[in-house]
C-alpha atoms as a PDB file:
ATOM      1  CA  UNK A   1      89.040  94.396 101.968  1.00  0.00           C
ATOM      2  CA  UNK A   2      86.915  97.086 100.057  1.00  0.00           C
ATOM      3  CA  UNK A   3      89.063 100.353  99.418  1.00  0.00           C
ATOM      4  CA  UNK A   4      88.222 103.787  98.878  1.00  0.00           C
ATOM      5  CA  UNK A   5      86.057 103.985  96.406  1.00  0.00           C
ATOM      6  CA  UNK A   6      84.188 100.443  97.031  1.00  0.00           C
ATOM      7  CA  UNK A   7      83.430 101.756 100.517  1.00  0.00           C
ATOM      8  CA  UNK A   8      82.090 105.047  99.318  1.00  0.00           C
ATOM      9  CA  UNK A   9      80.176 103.147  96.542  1.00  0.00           C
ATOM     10  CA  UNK A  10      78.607 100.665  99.399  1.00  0.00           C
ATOM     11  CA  UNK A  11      77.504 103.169 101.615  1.00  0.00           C
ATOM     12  CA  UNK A  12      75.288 105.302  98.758  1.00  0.00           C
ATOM     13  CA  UNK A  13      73.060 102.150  99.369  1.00  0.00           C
ATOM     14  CA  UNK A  14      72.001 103.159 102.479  1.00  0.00           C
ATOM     15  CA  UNK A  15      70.996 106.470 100.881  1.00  0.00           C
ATOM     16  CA  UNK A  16      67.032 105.434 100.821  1.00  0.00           C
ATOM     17  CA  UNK A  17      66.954 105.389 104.066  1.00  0.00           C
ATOM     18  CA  UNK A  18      67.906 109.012 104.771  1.00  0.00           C
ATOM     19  CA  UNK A  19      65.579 111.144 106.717  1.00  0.00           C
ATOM     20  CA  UNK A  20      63.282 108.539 107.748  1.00  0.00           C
ATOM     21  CA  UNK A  21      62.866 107.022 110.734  1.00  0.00           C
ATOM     22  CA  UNK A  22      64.299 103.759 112.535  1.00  0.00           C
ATOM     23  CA  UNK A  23      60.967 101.768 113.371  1.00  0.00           C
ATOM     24  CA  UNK A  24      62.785  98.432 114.604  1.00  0.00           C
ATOM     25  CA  UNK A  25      65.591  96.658 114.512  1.00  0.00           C
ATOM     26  CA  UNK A  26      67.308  93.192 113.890  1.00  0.00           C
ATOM     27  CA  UNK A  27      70.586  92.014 114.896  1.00  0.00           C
ATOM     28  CA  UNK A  28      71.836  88.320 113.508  1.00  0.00           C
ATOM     29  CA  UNK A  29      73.136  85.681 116.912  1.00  0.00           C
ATOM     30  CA  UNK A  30      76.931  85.963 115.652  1.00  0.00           C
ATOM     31  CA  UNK A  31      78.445  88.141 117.794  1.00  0.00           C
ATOM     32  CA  UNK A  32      81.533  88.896 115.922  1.00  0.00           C
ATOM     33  CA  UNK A  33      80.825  92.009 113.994  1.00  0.00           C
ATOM     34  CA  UNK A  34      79.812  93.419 117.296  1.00  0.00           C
ATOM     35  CA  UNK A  35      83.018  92.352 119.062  1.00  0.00           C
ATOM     36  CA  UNK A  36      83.390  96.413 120.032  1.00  0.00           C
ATOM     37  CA  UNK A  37      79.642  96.931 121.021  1.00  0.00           C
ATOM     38  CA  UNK A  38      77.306  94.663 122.549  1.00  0.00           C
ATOM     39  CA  UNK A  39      74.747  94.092 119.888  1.00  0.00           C
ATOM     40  CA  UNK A  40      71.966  94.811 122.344  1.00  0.00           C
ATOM     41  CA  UNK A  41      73.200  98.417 122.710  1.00  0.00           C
ATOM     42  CA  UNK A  42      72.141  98.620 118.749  1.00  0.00           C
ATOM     43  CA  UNK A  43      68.616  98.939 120.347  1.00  0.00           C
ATOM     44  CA  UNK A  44      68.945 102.459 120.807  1.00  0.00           C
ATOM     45  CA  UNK A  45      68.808 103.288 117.384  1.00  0.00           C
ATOM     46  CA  UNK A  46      64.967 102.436 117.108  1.00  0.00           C
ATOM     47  CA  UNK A  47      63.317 105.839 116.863  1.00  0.00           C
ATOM     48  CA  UNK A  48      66.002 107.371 115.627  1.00  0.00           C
ATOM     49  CA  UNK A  49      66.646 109.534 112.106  1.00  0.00           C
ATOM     50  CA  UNK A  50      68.970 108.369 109.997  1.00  0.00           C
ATOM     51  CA  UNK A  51      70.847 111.663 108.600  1.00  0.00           C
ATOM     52  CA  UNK A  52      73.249 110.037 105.970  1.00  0.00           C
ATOM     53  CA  UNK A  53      76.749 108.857 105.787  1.00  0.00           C
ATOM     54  CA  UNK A  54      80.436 109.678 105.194  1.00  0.00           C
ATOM     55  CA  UNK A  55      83.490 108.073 104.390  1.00  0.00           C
ATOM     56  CA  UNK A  56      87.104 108.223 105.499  1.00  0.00           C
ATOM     57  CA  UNK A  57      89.425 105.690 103.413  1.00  0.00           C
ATOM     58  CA  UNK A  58      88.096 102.374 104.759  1.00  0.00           C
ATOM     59  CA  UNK A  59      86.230 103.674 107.446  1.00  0.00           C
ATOM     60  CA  UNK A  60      82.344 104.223 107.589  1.00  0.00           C
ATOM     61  CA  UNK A  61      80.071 106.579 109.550  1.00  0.00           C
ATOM     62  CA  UNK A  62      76.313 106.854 109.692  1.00  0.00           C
ATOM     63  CA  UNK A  63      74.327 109.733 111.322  1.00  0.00           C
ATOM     64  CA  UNK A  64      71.463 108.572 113.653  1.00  0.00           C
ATOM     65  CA  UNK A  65      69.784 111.973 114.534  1.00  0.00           C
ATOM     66  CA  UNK A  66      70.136 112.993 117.604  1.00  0.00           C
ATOM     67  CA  UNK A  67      73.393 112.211 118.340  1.00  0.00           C
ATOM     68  CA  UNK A  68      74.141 108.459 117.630  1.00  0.00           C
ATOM     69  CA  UNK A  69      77.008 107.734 115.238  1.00  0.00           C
ATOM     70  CA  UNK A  70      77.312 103.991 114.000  1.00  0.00           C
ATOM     71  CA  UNK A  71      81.113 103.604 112.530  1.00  0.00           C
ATOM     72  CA  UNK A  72      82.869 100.824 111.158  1.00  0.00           C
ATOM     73  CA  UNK A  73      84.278  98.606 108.739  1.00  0.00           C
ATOM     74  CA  UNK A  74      83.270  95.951 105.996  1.00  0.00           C
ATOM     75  CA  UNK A  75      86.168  93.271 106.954  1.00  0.00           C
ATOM     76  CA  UNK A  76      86.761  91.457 103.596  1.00  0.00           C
ATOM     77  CA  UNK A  77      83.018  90.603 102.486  1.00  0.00           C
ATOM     78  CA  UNK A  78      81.347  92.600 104.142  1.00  0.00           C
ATOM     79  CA  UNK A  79      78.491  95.243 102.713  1.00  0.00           C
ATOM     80  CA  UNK A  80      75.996  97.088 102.782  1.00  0.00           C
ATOM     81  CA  UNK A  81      72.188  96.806 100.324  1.00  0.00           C
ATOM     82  CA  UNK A  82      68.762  98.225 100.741  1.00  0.00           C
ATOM     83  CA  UNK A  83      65.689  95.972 100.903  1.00  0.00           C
ATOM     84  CA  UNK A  84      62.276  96.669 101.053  1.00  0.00           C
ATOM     85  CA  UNK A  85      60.706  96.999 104.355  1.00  0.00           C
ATOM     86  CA  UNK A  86      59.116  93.363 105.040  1.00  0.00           C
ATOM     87  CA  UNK A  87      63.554  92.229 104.134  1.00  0.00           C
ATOM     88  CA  UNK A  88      63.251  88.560 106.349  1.00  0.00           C
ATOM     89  CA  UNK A  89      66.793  88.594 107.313  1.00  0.00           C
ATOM     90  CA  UNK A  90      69.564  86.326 105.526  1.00  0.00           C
ATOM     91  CA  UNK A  91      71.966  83.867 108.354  1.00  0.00           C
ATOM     92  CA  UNK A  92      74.137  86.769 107.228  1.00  0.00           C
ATOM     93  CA  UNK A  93      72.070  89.972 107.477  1.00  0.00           C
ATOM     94  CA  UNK A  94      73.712  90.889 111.145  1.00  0.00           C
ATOM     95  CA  UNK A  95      72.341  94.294 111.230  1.00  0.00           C
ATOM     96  CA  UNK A  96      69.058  95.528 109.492  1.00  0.00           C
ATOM     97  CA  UNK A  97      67.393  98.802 110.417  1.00  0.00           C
ATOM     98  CA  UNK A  98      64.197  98.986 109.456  1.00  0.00           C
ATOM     99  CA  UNK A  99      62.168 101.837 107.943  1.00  0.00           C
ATOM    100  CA  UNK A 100      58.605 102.758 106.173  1.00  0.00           C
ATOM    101  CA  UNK A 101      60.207 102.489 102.914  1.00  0.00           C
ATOM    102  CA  UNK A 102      63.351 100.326 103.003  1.00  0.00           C
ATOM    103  CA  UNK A 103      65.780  97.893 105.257  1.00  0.00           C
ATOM    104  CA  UNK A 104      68.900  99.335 105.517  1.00  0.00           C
ATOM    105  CA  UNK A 105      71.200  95.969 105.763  1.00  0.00           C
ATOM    106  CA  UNK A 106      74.533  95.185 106.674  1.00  0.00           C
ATOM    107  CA  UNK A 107      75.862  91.707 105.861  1.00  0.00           C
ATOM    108  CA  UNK A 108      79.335  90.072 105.984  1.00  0.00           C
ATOM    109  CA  UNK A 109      79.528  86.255 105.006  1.00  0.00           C
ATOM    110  CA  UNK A 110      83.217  86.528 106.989  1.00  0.00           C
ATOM    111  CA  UNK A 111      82.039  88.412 109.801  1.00  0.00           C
ATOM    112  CA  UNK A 112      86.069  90.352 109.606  1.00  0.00           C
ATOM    113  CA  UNK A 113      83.538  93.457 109.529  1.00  0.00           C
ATOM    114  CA  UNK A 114      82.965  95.693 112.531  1.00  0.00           C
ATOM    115  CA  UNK A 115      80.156  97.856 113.987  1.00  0.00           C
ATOM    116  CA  UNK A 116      80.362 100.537 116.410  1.00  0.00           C
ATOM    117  CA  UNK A 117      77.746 102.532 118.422  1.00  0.00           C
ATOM    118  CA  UNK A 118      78.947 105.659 119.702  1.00  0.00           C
ATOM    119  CA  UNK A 119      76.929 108.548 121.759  1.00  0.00           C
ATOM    120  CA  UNK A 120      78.469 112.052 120.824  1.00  0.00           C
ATOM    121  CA  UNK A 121      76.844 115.693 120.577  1.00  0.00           C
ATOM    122  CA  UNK A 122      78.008 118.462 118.682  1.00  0.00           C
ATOM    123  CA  UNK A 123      79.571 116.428 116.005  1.00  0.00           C
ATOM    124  CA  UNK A 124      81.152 113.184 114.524  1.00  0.00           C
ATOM    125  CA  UNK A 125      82.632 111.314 117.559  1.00  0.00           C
ATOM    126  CA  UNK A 126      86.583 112.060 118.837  1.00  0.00           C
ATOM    127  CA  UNK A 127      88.223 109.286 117.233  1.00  0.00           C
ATOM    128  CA  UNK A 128      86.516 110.323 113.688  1.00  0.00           C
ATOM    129  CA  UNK A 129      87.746 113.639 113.960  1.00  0.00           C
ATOM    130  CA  UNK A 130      91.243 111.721 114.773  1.00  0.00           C
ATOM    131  CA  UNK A 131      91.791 110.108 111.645  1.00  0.00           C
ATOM    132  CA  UNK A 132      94.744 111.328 109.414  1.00  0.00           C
ATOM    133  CA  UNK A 133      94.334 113.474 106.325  1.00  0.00           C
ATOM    134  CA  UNK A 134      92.207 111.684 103.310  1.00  0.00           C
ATOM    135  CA  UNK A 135      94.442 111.661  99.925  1.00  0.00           C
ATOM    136  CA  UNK A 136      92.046 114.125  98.529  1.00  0.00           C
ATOM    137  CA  UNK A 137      92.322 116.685 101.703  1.00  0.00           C
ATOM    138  CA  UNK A 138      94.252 119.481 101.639  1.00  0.00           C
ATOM    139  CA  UNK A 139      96.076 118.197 104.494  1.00  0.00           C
ATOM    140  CA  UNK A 140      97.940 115.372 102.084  1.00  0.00           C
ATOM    141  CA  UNK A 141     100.235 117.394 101.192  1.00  0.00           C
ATOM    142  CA  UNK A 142     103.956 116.684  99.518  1.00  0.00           C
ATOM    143  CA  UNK A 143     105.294 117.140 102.997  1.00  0.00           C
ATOM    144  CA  UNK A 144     103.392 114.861 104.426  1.00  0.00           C
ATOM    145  CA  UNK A 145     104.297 112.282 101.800  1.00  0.00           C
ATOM    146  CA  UNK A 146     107.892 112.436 101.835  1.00  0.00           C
ATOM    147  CA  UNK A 147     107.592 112.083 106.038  1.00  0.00           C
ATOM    148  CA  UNK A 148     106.233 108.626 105.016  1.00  0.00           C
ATOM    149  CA  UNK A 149     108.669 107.584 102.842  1.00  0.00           C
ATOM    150  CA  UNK A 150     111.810 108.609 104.733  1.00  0.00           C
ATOM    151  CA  UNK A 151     110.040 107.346 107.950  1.00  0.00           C
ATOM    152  CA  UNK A 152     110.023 103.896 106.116  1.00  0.00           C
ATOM    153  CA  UNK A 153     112.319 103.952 103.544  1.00  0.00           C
ATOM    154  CA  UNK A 154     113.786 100.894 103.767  1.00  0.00           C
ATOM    155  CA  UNK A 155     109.880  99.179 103.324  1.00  0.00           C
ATOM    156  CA  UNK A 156     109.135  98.173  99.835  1.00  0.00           C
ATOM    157  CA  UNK A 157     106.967 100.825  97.830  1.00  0.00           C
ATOM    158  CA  UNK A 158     104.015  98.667  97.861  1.00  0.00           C
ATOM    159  CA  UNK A 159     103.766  97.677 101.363  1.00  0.00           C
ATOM    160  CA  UNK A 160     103.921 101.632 103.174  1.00  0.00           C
ATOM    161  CA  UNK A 161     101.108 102.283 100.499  1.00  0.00           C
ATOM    162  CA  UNK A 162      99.237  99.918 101.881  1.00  0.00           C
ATOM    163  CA  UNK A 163      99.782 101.539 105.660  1.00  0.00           C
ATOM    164  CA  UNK A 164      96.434 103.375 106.451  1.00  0.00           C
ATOM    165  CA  UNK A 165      98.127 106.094 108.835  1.00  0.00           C
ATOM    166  CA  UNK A 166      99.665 107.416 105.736  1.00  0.00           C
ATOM    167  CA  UNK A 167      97.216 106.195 102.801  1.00  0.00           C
ATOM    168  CA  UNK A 168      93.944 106.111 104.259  1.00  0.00           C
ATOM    169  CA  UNK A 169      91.859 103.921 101.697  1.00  0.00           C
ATOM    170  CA  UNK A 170      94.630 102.210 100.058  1.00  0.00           C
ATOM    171  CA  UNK A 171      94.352  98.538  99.607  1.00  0.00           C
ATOM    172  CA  UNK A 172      95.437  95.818  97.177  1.00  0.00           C
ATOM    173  CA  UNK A 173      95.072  96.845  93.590  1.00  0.00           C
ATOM    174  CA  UNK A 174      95.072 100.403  94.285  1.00  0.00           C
ATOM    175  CA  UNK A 175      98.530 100.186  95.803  1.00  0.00           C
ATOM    176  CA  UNK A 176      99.389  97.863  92.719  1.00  0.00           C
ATOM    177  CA  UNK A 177      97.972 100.848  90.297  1.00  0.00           C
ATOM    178  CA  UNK A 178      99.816 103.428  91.957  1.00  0.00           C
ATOM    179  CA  UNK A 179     102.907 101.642  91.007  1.00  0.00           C
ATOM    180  CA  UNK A 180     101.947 100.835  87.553  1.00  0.00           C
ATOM    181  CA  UNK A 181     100.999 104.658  86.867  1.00  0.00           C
ATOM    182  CA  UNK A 182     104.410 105.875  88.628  1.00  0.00           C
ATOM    183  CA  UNK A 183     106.679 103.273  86.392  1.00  0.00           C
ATOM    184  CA  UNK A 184     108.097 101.370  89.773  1.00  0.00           C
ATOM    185  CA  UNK A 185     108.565  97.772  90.978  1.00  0.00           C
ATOM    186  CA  UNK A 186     106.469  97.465  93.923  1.00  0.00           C
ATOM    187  CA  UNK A 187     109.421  96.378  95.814  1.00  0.00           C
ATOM    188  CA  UNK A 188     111.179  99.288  94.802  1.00  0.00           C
ATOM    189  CA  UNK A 189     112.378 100.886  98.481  1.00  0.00           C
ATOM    190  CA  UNK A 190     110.139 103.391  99.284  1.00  0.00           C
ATOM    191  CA  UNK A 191     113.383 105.772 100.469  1.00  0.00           C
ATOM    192  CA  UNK A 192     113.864 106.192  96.262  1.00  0.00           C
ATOM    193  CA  UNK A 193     110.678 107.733  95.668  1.00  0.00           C
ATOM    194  CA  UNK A 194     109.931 110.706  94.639  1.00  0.00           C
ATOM    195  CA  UNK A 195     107.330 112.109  96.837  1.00  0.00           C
ATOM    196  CA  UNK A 196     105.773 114.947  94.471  1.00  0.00           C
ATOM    197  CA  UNK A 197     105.276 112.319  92.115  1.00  0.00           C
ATOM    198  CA  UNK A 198     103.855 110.151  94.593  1.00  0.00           C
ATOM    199  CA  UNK A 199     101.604 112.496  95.787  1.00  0.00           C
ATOM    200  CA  UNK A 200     100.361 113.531  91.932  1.00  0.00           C
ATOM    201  CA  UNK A 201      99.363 109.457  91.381  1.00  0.00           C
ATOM    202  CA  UNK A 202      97.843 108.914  94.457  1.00  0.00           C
ATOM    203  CA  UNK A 203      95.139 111.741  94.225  1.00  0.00           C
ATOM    204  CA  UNK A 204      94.544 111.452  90.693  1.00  0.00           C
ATOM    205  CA  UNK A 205      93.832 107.375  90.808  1.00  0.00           C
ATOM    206  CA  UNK A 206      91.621 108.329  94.069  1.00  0.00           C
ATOM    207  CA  UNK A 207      89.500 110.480  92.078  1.00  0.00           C
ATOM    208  CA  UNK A 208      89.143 108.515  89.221  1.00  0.00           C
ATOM    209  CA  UNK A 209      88.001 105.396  91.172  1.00  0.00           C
ATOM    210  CA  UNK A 210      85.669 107.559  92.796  1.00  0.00           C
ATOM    211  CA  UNK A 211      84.163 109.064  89.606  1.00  0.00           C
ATOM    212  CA  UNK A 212      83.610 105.457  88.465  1.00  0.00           C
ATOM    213  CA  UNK A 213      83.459 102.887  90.977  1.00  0.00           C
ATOM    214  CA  UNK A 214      82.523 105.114  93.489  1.00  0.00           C
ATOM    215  CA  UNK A 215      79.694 106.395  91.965  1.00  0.00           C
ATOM    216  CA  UNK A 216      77.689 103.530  90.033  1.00  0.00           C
ATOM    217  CA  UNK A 217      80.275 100.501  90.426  1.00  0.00           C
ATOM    218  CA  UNK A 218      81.194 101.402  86.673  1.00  0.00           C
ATOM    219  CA  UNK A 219      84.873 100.127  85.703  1.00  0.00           C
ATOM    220  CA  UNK A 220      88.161 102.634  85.693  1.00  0.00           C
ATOM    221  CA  UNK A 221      89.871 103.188  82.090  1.00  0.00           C
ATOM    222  CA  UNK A 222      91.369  99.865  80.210  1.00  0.00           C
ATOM    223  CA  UNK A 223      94.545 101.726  80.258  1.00  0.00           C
ATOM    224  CA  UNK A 224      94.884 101.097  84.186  1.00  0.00           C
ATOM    225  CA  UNK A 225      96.661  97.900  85.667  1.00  0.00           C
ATOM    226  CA  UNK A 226      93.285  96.971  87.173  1.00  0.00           C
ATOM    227  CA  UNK A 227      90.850  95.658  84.841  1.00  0.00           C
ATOM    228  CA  UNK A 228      93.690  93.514  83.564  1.00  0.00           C
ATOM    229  CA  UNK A 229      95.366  92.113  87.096  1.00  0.00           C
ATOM    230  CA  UNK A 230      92.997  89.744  87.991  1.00  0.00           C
ATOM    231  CA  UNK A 231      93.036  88.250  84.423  1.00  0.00           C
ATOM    232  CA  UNK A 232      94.938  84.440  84.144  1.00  0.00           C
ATOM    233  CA  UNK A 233      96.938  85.686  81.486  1.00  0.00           C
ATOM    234  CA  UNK A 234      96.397  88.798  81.455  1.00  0.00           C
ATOM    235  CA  UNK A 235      98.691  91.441  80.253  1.00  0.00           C
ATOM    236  CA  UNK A 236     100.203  94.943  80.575  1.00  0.00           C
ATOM    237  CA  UNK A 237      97.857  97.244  79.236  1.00  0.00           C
ATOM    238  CA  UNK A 238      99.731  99.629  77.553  1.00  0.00           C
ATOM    239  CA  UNK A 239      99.290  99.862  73.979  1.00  0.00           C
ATOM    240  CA  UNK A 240     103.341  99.397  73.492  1.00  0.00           C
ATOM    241  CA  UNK A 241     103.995  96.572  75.675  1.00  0.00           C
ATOM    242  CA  UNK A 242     101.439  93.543  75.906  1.00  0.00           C
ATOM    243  CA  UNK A 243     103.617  91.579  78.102  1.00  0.00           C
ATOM    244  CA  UNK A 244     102.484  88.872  80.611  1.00  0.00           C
ATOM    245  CA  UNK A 245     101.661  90.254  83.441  1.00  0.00           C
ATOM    246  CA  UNK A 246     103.990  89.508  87.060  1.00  0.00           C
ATOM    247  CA  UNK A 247     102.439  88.364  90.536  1.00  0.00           C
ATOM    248  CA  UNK A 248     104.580  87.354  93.569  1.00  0.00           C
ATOM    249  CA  UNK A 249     103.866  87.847  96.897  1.00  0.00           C
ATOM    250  CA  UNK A 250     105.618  90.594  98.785  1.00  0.00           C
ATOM    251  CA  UNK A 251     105.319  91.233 102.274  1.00  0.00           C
ATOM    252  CA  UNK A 252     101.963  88.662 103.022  1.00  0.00           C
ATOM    253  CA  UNK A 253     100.357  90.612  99.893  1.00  0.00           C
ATOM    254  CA  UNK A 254     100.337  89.278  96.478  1.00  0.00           C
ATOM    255  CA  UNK A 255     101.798  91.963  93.880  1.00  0.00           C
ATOM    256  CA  UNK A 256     100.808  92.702  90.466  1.00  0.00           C
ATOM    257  CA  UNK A 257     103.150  94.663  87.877  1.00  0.00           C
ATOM    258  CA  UNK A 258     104.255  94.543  84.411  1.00  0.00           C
ATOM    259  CA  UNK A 259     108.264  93.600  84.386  1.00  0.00           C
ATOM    260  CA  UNK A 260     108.981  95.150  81.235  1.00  0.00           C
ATOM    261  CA  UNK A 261     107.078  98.940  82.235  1.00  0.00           C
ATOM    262  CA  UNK A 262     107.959  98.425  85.972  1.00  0.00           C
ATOM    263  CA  UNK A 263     111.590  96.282  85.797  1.00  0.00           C
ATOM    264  CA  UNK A 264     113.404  95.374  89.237  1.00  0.00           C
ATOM    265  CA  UNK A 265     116.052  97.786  90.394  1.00  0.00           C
END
C-alpha cells in the first residue's frame, strides 16, 4: 500500500485540476472502490469546484467547493493521474472528473482502494478532524511515543510501526528504514525501545521521503535501507559493512534488515 510520501506524491497530480470546475463525471461498473458510497451519489460533484487536496498518513482528502469532501484510500495499486479532457476511460479508470483543461482520474487495477463522499460545512468532515497526530505534528510528541511502545511492548518493533493509530503513514519499507536508521532487529520487542530515539528517526525519515519522493517521485539517499531492499542480492548500504542483506517474514509482513548492523537480541 502507498505510504506517506507516495500518497502525498499521488495526490499533487490532481493539482491541474484546482479551481476549475467539475463539468461531468464517469464512474467505472465495479462497485468495489465504492463499497462505502454508492457510486451514483458521486453525481453530485458535477458543478462543483475542486479546491485542492490534503494528506493524512495514508489517507486522502479532496475539496469540492461548496462543501463536498471526497476521502479515501489507494488500496495496494491504486492512484491517481491527470489526463486531458477528451481521457476515454481505461476498464480501470473507476472515477474520472472531468474539467475544461484536464481529467482528474482515479484508477486501481486491485480495486483494495476506497472512495468516500461526504457532505460537511464549515470544514473537513468529523472523522478527518478525528485522525491521530501526523509524525510531523506537534502533537507526536516523545510522550506519545513511549504510550505506544509500553502499550505494546511485547509486539515486535516492526509490526507496532506499522499500526496507523500510532504511525499514521507508516508502511512496509518505511517501518523497515526506521529500523535500519535506529540500529534494531525488527523483531526487537518494542518494550526495549527507546522512545526519544524513536521519535528523532521517525520524523526525520518522514521528511526526507517527503522532500524526495513526495515531491517529484525522486529517490531517498543510497545510504538508506531502501533503494537497496528490493535488490536480489542486494546489500547493506553502509560504506563499512556490505553484507547480504536479511528478509523473513514477521508477523504476515516480510522484513528487511542487515544482520551484521541490526543483529538479533
Amino acid at each position: 500500500m502507498p505510504e506517506l510520501a507516495e500518497v502525498a506524491y499521488y495526490t499533487t497530480r490532481w493539482a491541474a485540476g484546482v479551481g476549475q470546475e467539475v463539468l461531468r463525471m464517469h464512474t467505472g461498473p465495479k462497485a468495489r472502490p465504492f463499497r462505502q458510497t454508492a457510486a451514483g451519489a458521486f453525481r453530485a460533484l458535477v458543478g462543483t469546484i475542486y479546491s485542492g487536496a490534503r494528506t493524512h498518513g495514508k489517507n486522502m482528502l479532496f475539496e469540492f467547493a461548496p462543501q463536498l469532501w471526497l476521502t479515501g484510500h489507494l488500496g495496494m495499486t491504486g492512484e491517481l493521474l491527470a489526463g486531458p479532457p477528451e481521457h476515454e476511460p481505461t476498464a480501470h479508470d473507476h472515477l474520472v472528473l472531468y474539467t475544461r483543461e484536464s481529467a482528474l482520474i482515479f484508477r486501481d487495477f486491485r480495486m483494495f482502494g476506497v472512495l468516500r463522499l461526504e457532505e460537511w460545512a464549515g470544514g473537513p468532515p468529523p472523522d478527518w478532524l478525528a485522525l491521530p497526530p501526523q509524525i510531523q505534528d506537534a502533537g507526536f510528541t516523545t510522550a506519545r511515543v513511549a504510550e505506544a511502545l509500553q502499550r505494546h511492548a511485547r509486539s515486535p518493533l516492526k509490526a507496532l510501526l506499522l499500526d496507523q493509530h500510532w504511525f499514521p503513514g507508516i508502511g512496509n519499507w518505511m517501518a523497515d528504514e526506521v529500523c535500519y536508521q535506529l540500529r534494531l532487529n525488527p523483531a526487537v520487542p518494542a518494550g526495549t525501545v527507546e522512545a526519544a530515539a524513536l521519535r528523532r528517526v521517525l520524523r526525520a525519515v518522514c521528511r526526507k521521503s517527503m522532500e524526495t519522493i513526495g515531491r517529484d517521485w525522486s529517490d531517498p539517499p543510497r545510504s538508506w535501507l531502501m533503494p537497496h531492499r528490493w535488490k536480489a542480492g542486494g546489500v547493506c548500504p553502509a560504506k563499512s559493512c556490505g553484507t547480504a542483506l536479511m528478509r523473513e517474514t514477521l508477523r504476515g509482513r516480510t522484513a528487511c534488515w542487515c544482520p551484521l548492523c541490526q543483529p538479533v537480541a
